[in-house]
C-alpha atoms as a PDB file:
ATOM      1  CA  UNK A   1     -14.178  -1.871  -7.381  1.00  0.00           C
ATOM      2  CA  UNK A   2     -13.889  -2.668  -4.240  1.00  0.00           C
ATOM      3  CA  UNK A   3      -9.570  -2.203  -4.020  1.00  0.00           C
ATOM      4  CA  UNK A   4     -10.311   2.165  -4.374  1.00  0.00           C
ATOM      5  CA  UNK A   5      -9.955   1.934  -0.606  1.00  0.00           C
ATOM      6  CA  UNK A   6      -6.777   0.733   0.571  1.00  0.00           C
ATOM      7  CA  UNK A   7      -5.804   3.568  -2.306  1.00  0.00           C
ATOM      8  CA  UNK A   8      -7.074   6.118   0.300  1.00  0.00           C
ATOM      9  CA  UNK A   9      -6.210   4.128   3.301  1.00  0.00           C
ATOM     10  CA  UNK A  10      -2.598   4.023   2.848  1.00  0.00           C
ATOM     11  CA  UNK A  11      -1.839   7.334   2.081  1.00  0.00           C
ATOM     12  CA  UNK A  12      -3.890   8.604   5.283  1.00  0.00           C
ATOM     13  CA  UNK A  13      -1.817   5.573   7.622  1.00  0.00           C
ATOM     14  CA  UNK A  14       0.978   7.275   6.127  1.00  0.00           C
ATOM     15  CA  UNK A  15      -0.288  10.651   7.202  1.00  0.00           C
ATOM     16  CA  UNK A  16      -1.274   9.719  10.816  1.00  0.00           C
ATOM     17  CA  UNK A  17       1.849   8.419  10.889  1.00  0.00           C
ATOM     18  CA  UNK A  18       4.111  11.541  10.095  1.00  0.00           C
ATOM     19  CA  UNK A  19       1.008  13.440  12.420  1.00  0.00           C
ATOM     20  CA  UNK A  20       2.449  11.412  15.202  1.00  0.00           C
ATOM     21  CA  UNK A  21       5.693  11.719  14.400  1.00  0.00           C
ATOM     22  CA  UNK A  22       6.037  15.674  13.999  1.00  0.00           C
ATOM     23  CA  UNK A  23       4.243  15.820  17.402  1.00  0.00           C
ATOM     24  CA  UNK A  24       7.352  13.760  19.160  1.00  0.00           C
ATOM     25  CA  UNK A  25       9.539  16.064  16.959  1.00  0.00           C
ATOM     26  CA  UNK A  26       8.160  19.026  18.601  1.00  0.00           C
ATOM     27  CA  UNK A  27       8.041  17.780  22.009  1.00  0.00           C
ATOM     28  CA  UNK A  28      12.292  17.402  21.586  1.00  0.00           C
ATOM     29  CA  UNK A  29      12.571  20.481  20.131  1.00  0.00           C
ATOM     30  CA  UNK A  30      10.863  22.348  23.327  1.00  0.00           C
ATOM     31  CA  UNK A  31      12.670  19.624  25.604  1.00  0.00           C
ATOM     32  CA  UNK A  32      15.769  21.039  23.792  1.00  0.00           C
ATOM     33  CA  UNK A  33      14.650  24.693  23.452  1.00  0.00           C
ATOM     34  CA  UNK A  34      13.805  24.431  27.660  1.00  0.00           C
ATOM     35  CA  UNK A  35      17.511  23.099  28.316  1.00  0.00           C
ATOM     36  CA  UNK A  36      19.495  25.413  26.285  1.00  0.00           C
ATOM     37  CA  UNK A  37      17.515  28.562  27.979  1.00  0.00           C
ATOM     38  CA  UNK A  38      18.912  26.758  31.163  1.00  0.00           C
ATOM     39  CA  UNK A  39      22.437  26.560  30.091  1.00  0.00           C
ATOM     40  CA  UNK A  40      22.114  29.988  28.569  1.00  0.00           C
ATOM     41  CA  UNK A  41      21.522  31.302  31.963  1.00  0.00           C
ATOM     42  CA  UNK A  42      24.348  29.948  34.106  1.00  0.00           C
ATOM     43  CA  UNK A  43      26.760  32.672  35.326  1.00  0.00           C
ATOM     44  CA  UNK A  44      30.338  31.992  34.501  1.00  0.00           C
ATOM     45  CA  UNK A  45      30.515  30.411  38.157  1.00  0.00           C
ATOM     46  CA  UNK A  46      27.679  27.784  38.205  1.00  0.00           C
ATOM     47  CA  UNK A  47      28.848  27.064  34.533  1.00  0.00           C
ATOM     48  CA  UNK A  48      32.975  26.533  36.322  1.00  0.00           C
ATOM     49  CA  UNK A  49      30.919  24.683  39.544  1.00  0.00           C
ATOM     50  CA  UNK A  50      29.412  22.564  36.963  1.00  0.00           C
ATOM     51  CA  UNK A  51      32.063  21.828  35.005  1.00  0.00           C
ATOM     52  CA  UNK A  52      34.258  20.849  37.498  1.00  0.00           C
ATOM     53  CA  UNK A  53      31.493  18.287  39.135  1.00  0.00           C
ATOM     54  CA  UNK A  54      31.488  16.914  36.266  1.00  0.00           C
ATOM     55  CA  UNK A  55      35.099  16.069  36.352  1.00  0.00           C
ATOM     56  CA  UNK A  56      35.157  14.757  39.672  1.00  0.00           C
ATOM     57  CA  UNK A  57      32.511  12.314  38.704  1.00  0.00           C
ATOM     58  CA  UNK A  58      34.315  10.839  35.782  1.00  0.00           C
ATOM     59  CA  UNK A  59      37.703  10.660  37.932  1.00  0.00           C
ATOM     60  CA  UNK A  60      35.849   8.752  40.263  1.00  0.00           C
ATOM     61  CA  UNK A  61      34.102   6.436  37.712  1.00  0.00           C
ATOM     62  CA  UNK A  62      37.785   5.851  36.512  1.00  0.00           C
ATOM     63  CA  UNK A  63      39.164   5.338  39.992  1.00  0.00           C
ATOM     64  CA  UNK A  64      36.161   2.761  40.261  1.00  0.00           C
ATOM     65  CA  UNK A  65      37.704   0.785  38.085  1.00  0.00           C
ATOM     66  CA  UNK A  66      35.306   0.532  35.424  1.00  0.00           C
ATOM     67  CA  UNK A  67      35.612  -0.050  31.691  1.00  0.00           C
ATOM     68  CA  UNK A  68      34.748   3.886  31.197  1.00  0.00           C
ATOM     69  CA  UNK A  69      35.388   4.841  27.860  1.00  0.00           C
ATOM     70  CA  UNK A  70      36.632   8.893  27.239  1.00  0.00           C
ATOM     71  CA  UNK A  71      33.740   9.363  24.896  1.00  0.00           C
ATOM     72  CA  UNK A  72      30.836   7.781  24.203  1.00  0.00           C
ATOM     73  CA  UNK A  73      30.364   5.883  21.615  1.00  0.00           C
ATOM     74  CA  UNK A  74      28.438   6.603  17.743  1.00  0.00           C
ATOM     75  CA  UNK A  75      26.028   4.288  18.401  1.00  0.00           C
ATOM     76  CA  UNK A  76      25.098   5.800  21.942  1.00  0.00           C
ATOM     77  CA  UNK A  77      24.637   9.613  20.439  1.00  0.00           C
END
């Protein structure tokens, strides 16, 4: 009689498991929710300023010689 417990013991592992795992979930999603309310509130200007940073920094990454791919990879997203 003494195998009734890892019956019960799995199934909560499995629990505290998914527990931990819904709490990362949910600390992405408000990571995500707190950067899109950021982006949502750019004017048209800081959005152009931003954009065009950006493309200075990846002309000068190319200019630098490096093996800069144009996109990232699938394995990097």
């Amino acid at each position: 009689m003494g195998g009734g417990c890892g019956r019960v013991e799995e199934p909560w592992n499995r629990h505290v498991g998914y527990r931990e795992l819904y709490r990362r979930l949910d600390l992405v999603r408000a990571g995500l929710k707190a950067r899109t309310a950021r982006v949502d509130a750019l004017t048209e200007e800081d959005a152009a300023e931003v954009l065009r940073g950006l493309g200075e920094c990846v002309d000068a990454m190319h200019a630098a010689g490096g093996d800069v791919p144009d996109r990232p990879s699938e394995d990097a997203v």
